[in-house]
Protein backbone atom coordinates (compact mmCIF):
# COMPACT_ATOMS: atom_id res chain seq x y z
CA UNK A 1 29.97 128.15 89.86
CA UNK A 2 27.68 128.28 86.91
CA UNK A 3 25.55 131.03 85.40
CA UNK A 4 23.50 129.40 83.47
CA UNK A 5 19.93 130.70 83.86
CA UNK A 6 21.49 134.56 84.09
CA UNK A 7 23.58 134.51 80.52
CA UNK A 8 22.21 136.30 77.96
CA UNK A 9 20.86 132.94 76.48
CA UNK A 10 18.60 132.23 79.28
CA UNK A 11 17.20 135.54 80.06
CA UNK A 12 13.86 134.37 81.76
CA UNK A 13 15.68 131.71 84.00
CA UNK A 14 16.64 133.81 86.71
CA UNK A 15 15.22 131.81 89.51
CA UNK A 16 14.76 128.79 87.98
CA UNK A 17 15.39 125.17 90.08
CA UNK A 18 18.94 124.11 88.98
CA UNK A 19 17.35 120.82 87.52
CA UNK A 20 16.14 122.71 84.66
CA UNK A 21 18.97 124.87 83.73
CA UNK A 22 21.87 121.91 83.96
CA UNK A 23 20.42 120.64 80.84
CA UNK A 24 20.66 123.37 78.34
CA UNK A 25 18.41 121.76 75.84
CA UNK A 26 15.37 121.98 78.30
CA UNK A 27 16.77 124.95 79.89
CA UNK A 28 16.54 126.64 75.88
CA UNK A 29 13.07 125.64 75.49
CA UNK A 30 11.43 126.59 78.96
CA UNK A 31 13.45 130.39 78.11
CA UNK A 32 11.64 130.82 74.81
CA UNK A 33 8.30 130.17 75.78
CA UNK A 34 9.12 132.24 79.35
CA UNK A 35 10.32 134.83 76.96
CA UNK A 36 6.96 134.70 74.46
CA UNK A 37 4.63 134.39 77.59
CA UNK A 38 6.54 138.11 78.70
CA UNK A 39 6.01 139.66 75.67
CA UNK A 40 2.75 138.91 74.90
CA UNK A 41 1.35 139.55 78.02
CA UNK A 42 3.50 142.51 80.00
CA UNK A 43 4.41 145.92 78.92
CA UNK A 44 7.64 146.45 76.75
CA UNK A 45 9.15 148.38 79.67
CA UNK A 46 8.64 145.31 82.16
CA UNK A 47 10.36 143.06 78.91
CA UNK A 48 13.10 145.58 78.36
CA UNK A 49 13.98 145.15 82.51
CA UNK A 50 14.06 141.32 82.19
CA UNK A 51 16.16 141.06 79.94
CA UNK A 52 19.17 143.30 81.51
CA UNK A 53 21.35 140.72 84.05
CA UNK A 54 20.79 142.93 87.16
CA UNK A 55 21.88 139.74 89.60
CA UNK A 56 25.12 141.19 91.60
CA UNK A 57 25.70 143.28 88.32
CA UNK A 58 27.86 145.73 90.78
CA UNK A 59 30.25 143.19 91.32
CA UNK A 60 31.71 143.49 87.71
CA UNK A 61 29.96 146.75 86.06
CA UNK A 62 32.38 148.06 83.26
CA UNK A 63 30.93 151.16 81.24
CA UNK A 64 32.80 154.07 79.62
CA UNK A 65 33.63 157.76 81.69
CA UNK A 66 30.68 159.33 79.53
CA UNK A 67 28.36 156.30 80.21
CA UNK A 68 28.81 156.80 83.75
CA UNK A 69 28.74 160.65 83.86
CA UNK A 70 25.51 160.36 81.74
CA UNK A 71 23.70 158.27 84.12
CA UNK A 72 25.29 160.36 87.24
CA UNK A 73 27.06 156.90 88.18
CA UNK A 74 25.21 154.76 91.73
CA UNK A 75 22.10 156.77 92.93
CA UNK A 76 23.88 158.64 96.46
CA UNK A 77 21.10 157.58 98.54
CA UNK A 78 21.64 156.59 102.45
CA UNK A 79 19.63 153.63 102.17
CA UNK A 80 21.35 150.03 102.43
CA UNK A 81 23.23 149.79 99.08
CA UNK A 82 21.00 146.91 98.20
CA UNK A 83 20.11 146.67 94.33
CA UNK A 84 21.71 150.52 93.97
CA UNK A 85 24.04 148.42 90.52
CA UNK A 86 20.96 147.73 89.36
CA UNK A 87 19.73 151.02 89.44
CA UNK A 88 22.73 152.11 87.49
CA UNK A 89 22.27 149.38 84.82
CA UNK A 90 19.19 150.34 84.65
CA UNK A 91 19.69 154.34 84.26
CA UNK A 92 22.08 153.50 81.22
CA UNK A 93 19.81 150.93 79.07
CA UNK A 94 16.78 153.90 79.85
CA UNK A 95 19.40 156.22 78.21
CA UNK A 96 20.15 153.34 75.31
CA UNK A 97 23.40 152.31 76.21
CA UNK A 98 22.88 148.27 75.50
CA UNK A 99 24.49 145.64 78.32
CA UNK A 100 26.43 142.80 76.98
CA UNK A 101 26.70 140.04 79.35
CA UNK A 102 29.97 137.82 78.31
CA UNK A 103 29.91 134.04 78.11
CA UNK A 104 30.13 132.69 81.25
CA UNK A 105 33.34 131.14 80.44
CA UNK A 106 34.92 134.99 80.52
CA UNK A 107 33.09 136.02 83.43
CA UNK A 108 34.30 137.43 87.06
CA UNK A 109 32.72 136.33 89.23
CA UNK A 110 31.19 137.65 93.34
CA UNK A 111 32.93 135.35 96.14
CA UNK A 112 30.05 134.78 98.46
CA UNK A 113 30.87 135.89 102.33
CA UNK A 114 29.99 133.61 104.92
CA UNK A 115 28.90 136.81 106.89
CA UNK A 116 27.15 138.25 103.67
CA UNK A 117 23.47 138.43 103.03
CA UNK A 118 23.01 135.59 101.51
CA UNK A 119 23.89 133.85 104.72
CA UNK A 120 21.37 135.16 106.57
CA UNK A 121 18.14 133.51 107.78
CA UNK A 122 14.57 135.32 107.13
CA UNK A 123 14.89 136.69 110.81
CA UNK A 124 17.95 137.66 110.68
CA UNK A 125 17.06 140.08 107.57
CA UNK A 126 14.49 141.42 108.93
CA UNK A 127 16.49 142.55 111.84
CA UNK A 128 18.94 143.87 109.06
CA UNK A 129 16.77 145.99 107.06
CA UNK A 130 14.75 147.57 110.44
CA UNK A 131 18.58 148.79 111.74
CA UNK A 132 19.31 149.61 108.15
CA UNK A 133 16.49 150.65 105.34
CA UNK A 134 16.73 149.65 102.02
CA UNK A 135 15.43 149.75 98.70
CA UNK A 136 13.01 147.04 97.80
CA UNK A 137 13.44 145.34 93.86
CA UNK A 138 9.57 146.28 93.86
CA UNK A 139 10.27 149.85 93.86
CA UNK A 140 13.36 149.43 91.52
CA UNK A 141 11.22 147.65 89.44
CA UNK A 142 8.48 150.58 89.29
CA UNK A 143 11.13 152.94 89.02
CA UNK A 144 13.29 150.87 85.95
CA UNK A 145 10.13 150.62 83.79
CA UNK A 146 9.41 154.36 83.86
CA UNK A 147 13.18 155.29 83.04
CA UNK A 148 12.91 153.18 80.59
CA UNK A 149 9.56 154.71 79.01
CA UNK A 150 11.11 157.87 79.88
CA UNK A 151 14.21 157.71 78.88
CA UNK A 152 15.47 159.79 81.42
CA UNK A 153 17.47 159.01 84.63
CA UNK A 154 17.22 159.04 88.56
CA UNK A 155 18.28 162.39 88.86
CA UNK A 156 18.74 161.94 92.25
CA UNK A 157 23.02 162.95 93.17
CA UNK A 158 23.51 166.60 93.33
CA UNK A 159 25.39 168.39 91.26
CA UNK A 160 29.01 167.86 92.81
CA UNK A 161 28.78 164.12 92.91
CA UNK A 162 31.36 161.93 92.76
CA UNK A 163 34.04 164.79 93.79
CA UNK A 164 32.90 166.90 91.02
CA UNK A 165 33.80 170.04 93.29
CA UNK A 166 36.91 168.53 93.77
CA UNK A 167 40.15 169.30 92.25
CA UNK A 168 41.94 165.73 91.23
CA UNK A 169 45.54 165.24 90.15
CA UNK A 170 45.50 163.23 87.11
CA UNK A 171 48.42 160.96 86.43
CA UNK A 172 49.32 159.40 83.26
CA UNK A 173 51.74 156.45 82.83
């Protein structure tokens, strides 16, 4: 399995053909010019949300207590959990906490299900999502670039979230 095209050195290759990211010469190149081409020509909020590596970021999301208190961890919504990590990401760099993607030599990485969503045809999704509404990336999106003009989060859990209300016993080893 290879990240290339999602590491922090090829920011704008998301979902580039394989061909081009293999060779990391080419695969350099094609990311700077993507990268000038976004700059010049989109807002600094759409830049700012390119560059964070939202792809199946929930599979390995580390951040500290206060990070996560601060951005009121996962949005609580009922809505298919679809792109709800990269909401999160997303709520922390609006409130400047920076991501740092490791090498992908060091990273963990998402087992792909054979029952998953990434097996499923284009009919079989849209079956999915009318039993079970989502949130679309287009409306992340909208929502991403004004947290990050903003600087401000979701705000969307109530106050008690995440057992807040809730009296745990801590243990210490």
């Amino acid at each position: 399995m290879n990240r290339v095209g999602l590491s922090n050195y090829y920011l704008h290759l998301t979902n580039a053909h394989p061909m081009l990211t293999k060779n990391k010469w080419v695969a350099r190149r094609v990311n700077y010019l993507v990268g000038l081409k976004r700059k010049w020509f989109n807002n600094e909020q759409e830049v700012n949300l390119w560059t964070l590596d939202t792809d199946a970021c929930g599979d390995f999301t580390l951040m500290s207590a206060q990070a996560w208190h601060d951005i009121q961890g996962y949005p609580e919504l009922d809505l298919y959990s679809i792109h709800i990590d990269s909401m999160g990401l997303i709520a922390a760099a609006a409130l400047g906490y920076k991501q740092i993607v490791f090498d992908e030599k060091a990273c963990t990485y998402h087992i792909d299900h054979a029952d998953g969503w990434a097996s499923m045809n284009p009919i079989e999704k849209v079956h999915f999502w009318h039993k079970k509404p989502g949130i679309g990336w287009d409306i992340v999106s909208q929502c991403g670039q004004y947290l990050l003009q903003h600087k401000t989060t979701y705000n969307l859990n109530p106050p008690n979230w995440g057992f807040a209300d809730t009296d745990l016993t801590e243990i210490v080893l």
